[in-house]
C-alpha atoms as a PDB file:
ATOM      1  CA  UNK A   1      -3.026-175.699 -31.923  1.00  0.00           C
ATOM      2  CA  UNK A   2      -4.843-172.454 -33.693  1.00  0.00           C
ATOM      3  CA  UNK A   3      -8.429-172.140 -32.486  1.00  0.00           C
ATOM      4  CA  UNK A   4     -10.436-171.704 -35.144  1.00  0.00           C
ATOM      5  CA  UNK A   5     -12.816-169.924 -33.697  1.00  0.00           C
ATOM      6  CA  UNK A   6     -10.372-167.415 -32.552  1.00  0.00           C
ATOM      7  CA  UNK A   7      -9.501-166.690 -36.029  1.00  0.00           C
ATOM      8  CA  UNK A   8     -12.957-166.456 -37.290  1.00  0.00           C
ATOM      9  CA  UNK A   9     -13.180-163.299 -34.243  1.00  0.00           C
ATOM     10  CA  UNK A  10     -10.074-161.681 -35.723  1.00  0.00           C
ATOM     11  CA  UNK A  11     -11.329-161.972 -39.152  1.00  0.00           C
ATOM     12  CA  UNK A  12     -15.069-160.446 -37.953  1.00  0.00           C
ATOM     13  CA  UNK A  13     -12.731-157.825 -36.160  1.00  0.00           C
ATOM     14  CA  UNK A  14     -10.309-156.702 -38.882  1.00  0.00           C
ATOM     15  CA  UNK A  15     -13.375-156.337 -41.636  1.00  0.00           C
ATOM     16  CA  UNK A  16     -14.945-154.015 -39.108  1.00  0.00           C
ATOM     17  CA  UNK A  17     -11.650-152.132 -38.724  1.00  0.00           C
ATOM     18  CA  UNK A  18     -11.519-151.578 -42.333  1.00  0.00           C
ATOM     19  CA  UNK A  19     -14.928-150.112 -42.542  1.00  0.00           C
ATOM     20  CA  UNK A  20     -14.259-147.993 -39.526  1.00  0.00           C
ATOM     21  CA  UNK A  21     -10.950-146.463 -41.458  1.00  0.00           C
ATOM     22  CA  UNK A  22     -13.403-146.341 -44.337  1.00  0.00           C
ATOM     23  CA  UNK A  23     -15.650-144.172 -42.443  1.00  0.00           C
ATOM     24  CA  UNK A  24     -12.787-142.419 -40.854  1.00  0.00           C
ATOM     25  CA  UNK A  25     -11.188-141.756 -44.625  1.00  0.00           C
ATOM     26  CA  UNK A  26     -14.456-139.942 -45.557  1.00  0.00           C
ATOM     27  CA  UNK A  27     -14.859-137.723 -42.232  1.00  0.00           C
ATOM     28  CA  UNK A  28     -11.430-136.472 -43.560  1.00  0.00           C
ATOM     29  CA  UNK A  29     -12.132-136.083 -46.689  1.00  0.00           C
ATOM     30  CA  UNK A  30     -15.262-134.154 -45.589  1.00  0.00           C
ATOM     31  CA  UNK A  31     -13.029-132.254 -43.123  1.00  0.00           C
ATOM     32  CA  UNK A  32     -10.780-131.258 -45.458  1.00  0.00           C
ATOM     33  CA  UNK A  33     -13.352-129.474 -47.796  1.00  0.00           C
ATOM     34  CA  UNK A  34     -14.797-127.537 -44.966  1.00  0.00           C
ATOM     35  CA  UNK A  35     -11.098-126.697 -44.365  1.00  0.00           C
ATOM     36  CA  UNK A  36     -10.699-124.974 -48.088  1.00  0.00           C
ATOM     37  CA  UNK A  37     -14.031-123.195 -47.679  1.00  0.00           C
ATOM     38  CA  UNK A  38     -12.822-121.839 -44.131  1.00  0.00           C
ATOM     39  CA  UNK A  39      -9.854-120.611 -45.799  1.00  0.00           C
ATOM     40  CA  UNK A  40     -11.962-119.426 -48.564  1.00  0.00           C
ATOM     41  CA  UNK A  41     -14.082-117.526 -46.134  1.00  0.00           C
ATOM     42  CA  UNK A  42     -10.893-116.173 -44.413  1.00  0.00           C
ATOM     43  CA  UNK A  43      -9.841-115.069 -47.541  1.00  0.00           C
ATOM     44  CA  UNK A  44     -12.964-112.992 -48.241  1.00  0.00           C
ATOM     45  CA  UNK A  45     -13.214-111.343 -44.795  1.00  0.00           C
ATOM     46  CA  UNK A  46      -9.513-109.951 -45.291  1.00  0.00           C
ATOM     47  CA  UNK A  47     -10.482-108.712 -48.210  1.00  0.00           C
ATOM     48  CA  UNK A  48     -13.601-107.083 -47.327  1.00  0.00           C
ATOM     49  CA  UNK A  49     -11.467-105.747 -44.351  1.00  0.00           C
ATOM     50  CA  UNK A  50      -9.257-103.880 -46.565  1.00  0.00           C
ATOM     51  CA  UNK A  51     -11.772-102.601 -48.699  1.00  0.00           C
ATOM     52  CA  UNK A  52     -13.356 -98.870 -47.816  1.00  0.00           C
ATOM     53  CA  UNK A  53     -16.735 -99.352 -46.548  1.00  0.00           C
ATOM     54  CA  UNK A  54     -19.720 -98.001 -48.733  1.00  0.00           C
ATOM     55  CA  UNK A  55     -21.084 -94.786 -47.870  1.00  0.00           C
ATOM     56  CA  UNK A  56     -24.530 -96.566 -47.849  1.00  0.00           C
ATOM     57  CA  UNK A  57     -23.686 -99.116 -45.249  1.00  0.00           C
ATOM     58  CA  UNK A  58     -24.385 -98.132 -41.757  1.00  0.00           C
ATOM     59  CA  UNK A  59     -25.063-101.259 -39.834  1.00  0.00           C
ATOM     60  CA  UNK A  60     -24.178-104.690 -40.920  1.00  0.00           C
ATOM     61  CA  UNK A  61     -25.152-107.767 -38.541  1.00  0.00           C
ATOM     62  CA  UNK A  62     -22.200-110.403 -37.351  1.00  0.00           C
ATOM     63  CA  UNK A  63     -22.108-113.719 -38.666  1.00  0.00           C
ATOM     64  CA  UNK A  64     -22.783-116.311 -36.479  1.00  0.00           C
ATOM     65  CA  UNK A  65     -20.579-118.929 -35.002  1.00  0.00           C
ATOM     66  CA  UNK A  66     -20.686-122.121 -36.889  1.00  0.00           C
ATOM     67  CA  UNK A  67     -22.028-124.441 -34.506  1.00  0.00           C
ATOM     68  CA  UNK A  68     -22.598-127.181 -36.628  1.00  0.00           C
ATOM     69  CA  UNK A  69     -19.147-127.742 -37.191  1.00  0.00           C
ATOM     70  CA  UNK A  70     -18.252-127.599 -33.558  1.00  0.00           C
ATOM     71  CA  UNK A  71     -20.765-130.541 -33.034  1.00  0.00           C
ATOM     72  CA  UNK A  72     -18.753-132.373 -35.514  1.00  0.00           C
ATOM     73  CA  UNK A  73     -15.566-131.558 -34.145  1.00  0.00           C
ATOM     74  CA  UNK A  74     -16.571-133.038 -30.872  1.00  0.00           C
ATOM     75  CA  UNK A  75     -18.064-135.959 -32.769  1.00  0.00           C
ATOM     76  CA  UNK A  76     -15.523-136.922 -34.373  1.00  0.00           C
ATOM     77  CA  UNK A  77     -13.563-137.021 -30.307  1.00  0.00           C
ATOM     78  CA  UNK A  78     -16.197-139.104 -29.171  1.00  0.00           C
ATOM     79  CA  UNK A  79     -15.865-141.896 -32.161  1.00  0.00           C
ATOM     80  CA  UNK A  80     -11.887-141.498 -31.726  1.00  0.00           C
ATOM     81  CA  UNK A  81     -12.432-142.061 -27.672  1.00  0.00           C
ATOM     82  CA  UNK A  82     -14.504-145.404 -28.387  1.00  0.00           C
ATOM     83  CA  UNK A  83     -12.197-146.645 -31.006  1.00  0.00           C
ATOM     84  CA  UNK A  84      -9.224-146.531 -28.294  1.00  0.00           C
ATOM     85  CA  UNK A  85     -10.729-148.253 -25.696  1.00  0.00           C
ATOM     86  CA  UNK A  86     -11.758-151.089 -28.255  1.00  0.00           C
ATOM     87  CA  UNK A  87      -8.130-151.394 -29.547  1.00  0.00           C
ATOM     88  CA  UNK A  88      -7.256-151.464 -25.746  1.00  0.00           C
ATOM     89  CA  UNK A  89      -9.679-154.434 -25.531  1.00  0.00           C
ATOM     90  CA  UNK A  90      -8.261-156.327 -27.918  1.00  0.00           C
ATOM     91  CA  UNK A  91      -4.578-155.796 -26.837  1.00  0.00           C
ATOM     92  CA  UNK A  92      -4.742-159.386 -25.179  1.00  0.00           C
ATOM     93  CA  UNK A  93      -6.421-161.028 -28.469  1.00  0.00           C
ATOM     94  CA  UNK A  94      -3.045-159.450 -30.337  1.00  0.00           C
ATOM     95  CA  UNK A  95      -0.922-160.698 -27.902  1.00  0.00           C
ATOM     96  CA  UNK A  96      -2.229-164.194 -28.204  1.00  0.00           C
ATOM     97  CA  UNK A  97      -2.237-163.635 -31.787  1.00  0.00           C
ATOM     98  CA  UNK A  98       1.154-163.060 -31.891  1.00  0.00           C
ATOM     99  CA  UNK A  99       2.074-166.103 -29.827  1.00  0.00           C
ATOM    100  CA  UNK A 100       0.821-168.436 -32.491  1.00  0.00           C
ATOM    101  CA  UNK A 101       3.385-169.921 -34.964  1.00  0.00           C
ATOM    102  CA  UNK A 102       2.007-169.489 -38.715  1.00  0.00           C
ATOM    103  CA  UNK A 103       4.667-170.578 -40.420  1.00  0.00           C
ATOM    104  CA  UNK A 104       2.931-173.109 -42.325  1.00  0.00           C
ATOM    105  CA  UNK A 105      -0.292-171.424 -42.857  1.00  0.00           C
ATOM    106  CA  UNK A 106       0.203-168.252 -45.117  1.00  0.00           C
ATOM    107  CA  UNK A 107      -3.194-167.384 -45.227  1.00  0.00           C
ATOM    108  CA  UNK A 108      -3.114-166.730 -41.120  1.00  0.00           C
ATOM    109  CA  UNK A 109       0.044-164.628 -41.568  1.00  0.00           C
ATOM    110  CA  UNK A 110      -0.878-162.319 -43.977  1.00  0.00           C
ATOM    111  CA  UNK A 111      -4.178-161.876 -41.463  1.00  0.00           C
ATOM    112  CA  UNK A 112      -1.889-160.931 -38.799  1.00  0.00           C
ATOM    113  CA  UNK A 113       0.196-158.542 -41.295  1.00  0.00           C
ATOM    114  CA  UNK A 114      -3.259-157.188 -42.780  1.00  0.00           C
ATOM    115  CA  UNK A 115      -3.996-156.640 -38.573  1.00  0.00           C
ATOM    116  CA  UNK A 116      -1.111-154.925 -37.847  1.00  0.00           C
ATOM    117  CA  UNK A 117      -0.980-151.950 -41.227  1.00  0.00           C
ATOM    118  CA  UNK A 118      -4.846-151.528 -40.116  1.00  0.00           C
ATOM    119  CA  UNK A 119      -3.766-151.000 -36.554  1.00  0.00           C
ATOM    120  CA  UNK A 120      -1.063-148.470 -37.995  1.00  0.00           C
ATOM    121  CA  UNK A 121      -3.265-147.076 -40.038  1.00  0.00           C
ATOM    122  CA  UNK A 122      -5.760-146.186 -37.783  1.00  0.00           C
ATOM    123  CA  UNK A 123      -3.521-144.781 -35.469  1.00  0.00           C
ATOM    124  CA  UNK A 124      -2.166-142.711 -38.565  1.00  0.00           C
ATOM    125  CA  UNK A 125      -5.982-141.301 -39.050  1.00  0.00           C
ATOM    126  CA  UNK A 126      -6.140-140.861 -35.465  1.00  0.00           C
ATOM    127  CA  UNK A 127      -2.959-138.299 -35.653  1.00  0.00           C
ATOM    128  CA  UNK A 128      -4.607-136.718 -38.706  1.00  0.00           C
ATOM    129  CA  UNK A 129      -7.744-136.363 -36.951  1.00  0.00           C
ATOM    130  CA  UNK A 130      -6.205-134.579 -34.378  1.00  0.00           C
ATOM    131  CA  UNK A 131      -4.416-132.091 -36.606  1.00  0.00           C
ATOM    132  CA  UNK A 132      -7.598-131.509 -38.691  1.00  0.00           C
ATOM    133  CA  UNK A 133      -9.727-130.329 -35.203  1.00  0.00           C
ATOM    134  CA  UNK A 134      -6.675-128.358 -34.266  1.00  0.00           C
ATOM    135  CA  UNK A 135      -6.061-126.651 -37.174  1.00  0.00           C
ATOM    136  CA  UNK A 136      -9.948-125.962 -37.770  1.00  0.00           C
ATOM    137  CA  UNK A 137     -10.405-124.593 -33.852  1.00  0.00           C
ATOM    138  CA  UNK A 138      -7.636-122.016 -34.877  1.00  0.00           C
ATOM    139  CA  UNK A 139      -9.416-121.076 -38.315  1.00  0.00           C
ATOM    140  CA  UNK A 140     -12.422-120.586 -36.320  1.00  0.00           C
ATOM    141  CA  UNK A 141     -10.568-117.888 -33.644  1.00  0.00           C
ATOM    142  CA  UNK A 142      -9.464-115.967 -36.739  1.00  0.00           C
ATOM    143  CA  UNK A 143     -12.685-115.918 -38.262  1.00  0.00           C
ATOM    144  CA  UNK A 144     -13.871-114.415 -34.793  1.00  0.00           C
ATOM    145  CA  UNK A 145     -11.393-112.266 -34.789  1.00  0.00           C
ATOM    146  CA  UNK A 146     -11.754-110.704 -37.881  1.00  0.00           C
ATOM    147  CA  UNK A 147     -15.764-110.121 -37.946  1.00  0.00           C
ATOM    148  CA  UNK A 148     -14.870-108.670 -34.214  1.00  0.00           C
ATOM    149  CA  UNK A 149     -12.776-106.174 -36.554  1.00  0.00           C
ATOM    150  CA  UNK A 150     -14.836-105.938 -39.275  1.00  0.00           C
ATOM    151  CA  UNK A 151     -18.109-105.264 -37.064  1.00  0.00           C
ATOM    152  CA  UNK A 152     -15.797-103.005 -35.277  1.00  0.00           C
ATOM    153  CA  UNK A 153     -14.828-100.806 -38.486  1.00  0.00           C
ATOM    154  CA  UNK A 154     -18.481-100.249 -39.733  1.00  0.00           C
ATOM    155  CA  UNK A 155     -18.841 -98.965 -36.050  1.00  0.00           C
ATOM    156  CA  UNK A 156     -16.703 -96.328 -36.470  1.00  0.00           C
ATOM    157  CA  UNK A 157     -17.475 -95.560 -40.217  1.00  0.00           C
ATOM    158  CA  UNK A 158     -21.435 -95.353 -39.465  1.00  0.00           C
ATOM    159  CA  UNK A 159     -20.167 -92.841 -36.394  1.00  0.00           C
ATOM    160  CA  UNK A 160     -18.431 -90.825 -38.629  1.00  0.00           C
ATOM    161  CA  UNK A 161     -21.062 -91.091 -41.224  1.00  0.00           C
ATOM    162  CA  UNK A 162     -23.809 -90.084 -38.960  1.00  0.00           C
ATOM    163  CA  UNK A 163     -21.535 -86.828 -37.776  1.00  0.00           C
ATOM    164  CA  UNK A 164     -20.548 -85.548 -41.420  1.00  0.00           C
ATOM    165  CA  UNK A 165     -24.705 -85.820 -42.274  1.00  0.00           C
ATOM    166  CA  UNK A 166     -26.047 -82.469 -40.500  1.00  0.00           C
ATOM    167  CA  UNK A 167     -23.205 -80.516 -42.413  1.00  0.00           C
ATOM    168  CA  UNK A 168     -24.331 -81.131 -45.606  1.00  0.00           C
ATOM    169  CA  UNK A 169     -27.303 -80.065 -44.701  1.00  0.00           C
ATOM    170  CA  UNK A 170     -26.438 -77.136 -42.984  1.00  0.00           C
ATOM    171  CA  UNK A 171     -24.031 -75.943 -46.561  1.00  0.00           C
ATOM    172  CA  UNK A 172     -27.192 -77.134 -49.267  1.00  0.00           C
ATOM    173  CA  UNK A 173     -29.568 -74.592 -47.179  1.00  0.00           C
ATOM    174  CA  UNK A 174     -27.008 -71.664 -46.945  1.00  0.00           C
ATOM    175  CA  UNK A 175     -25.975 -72.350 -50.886  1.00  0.00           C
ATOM    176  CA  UNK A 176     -29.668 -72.290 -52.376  1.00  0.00           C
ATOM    177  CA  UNK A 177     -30.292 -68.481 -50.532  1.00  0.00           C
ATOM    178  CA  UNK A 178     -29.754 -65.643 -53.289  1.00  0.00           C
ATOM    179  CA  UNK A 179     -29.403 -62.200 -52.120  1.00  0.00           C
ATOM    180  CA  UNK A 180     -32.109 -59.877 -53.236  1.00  0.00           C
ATOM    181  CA  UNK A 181     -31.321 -55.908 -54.336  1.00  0.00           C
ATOM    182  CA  UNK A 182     -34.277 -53.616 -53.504  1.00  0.00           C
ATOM    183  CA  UNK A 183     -34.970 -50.314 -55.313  1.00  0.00           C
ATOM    184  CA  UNK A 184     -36.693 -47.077 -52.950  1.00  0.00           C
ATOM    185  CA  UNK A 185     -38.595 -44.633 -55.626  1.00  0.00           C
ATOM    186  CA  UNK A 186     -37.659 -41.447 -53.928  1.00  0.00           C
ATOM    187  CA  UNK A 187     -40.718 -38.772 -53.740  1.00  0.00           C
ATOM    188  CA  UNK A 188     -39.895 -34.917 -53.302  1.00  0.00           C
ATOM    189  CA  UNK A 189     -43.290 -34.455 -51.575  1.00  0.00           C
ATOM    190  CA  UNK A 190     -42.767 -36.992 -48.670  1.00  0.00           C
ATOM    191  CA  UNK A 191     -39.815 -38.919 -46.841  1.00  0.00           C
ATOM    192  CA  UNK A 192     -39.893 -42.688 -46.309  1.00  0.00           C
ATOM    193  CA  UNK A 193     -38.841 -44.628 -43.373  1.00  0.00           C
ATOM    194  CA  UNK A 194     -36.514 -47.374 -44.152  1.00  0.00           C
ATOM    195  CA  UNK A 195     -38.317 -50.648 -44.018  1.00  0.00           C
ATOM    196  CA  UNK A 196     -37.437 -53.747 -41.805  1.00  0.00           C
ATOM    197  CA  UNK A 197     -35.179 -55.961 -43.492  1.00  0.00           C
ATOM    198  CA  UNK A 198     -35.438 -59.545 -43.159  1.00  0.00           C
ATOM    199  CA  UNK A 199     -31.780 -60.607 -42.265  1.00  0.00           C
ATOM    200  CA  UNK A 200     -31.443 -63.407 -45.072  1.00  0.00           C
ATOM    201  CA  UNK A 201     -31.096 -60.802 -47.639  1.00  0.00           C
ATOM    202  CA  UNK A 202     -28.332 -58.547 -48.518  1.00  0.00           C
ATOM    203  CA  UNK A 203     -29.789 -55.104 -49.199  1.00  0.00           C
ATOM    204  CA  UNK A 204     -27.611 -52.285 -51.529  1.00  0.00           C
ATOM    205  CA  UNK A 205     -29.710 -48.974 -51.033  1.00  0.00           C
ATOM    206  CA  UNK A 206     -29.408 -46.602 -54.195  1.00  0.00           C
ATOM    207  CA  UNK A 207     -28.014 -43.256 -53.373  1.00  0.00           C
ATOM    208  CA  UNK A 208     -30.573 -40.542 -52.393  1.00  0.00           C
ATOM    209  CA  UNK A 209     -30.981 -38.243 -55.480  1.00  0.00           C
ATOM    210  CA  UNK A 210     -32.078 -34.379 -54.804  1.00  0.00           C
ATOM    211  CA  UNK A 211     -34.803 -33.104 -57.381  1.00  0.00           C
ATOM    212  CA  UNK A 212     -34.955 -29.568 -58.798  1.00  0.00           C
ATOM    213  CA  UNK A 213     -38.309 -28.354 -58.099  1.00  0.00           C
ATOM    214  CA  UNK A 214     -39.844 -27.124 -61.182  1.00  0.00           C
ATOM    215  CA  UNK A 215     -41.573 -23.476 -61.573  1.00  0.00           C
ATOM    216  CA  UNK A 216     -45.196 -24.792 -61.919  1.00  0.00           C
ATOM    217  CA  UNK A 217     -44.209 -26.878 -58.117  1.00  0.00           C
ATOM    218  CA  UNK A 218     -42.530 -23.629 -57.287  1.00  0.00           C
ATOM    219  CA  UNK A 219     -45.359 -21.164 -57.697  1.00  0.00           C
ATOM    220  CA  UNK A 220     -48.071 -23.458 -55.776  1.00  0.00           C
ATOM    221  CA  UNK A 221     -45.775 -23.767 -53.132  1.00  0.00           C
ATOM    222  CA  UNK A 222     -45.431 -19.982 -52.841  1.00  0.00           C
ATOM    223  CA  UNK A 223     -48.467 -17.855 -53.824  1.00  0.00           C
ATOM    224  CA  UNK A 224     -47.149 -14.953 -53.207  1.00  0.00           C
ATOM    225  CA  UNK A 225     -44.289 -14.737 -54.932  1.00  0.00           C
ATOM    226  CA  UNK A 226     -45.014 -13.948 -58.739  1.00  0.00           C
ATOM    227  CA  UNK A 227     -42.435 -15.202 -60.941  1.00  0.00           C
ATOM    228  CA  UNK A 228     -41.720 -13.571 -64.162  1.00  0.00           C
ATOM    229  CA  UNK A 229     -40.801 -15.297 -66.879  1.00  0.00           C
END
């Protein structure tokens, strides 16, 4: 004969199998959007990889790991862990389940039918789960990867940046220097040293011009000489 108590425990069992899946559905629902903004995230650090880094930018920090969906990751093992060892538990109460004749009570076999697709279902979910973690472990590698690259080619640019810097200097301070000309006044009377230049001008020296004494200069220079006009 069917216990009836032992059907009352299946029934308490199945309804919290279906809120477990419940649960489970949700956690990979949830999964699956942080999957899309993953990608979306991969998406914009390939782009920003291929895009020439601003002039401006010299250091740019890393973005840190995402530890919060690590914790879930490994959550989501632990729950999967515990909900095989209770389906191991209640591998006899199937068995026993499945020794009773229903035949005339169609109620009881559609609870052992219901049983079963939840059992198949969860182990469904469980496969799912699986994929999900694995699929979101190898998003997360590439992610490291390419802010590994990405820190790595702001490196180099800020290098180079920070090399190319003194030379623009250096060509602004030799461009704003304008050559100066100076002009000597050239006396008859006296000769003039050539003054120290200061070596960031160019100096062009006008040619030395010879002056004709005139006959007033010429008779105080020589008294003795009488000129006649």
């Amino acid at each position: 004969m069917i216990n009836p108590y032992q059907i009352e425990r299946l029934e308490n069992q199945l309804e919290k199998k279906k809120k477990r899946i419940k649960e489970l559905k949700q956690v990979i629902n949830n999964m699956q959007m942080e999957l899309q903004q993953k990608s979306s995230q991969i998406q914009d650090l390939d782009f920003r990889l291929r895009q020439p880094v601003p002039q401006s930018v010299v250091h740019v920090p890393v973005p840190e790991e995402n530890y919060e969906l690590i914790n879930q990751v490994r959550y989501m093992e632990q729950e999967r862990n515990a909900l095989l060892r209770e389906i191991d538990s209640l591998k006899f109460s199937n068995s026993e389940l499945s020794q009773l004749s229903f035949k005339q009570d169609p109620e009881k076999i559609r609870l052992q039918q219901d049983y079963t697709r939840m059992i198949n279902d969860f182990r469904f979910i469980e496969q799912e789960n699986i994929k999900m973690a694995t699929i979101i472990g190898q998003k997360d590698e590439l992610i490291k990867s390419l802010e590994q690259r990405i820190s790595v080619e702001l490196s180099r640019q800020s290098i180079l940046l920070q090399q190319q810097s003194p030379q623009r200097v250096v060509l602004e301070q030799t461009t704003t220097t304008r050559p100066v000309q100076t002009q000597y006044v050239i006396d008859s009377s006296q000769s003039y040293l050539p003054q120290p230049i200061h070596k960031q001008y160019i100096i062009q020296d006008q040619p030395i011009q010879t002056i004709q004494p005139t006959l007033l200069q010429q008779q105080q220079t020589l008294p003795n000489v009488k000129i006649i006009s």
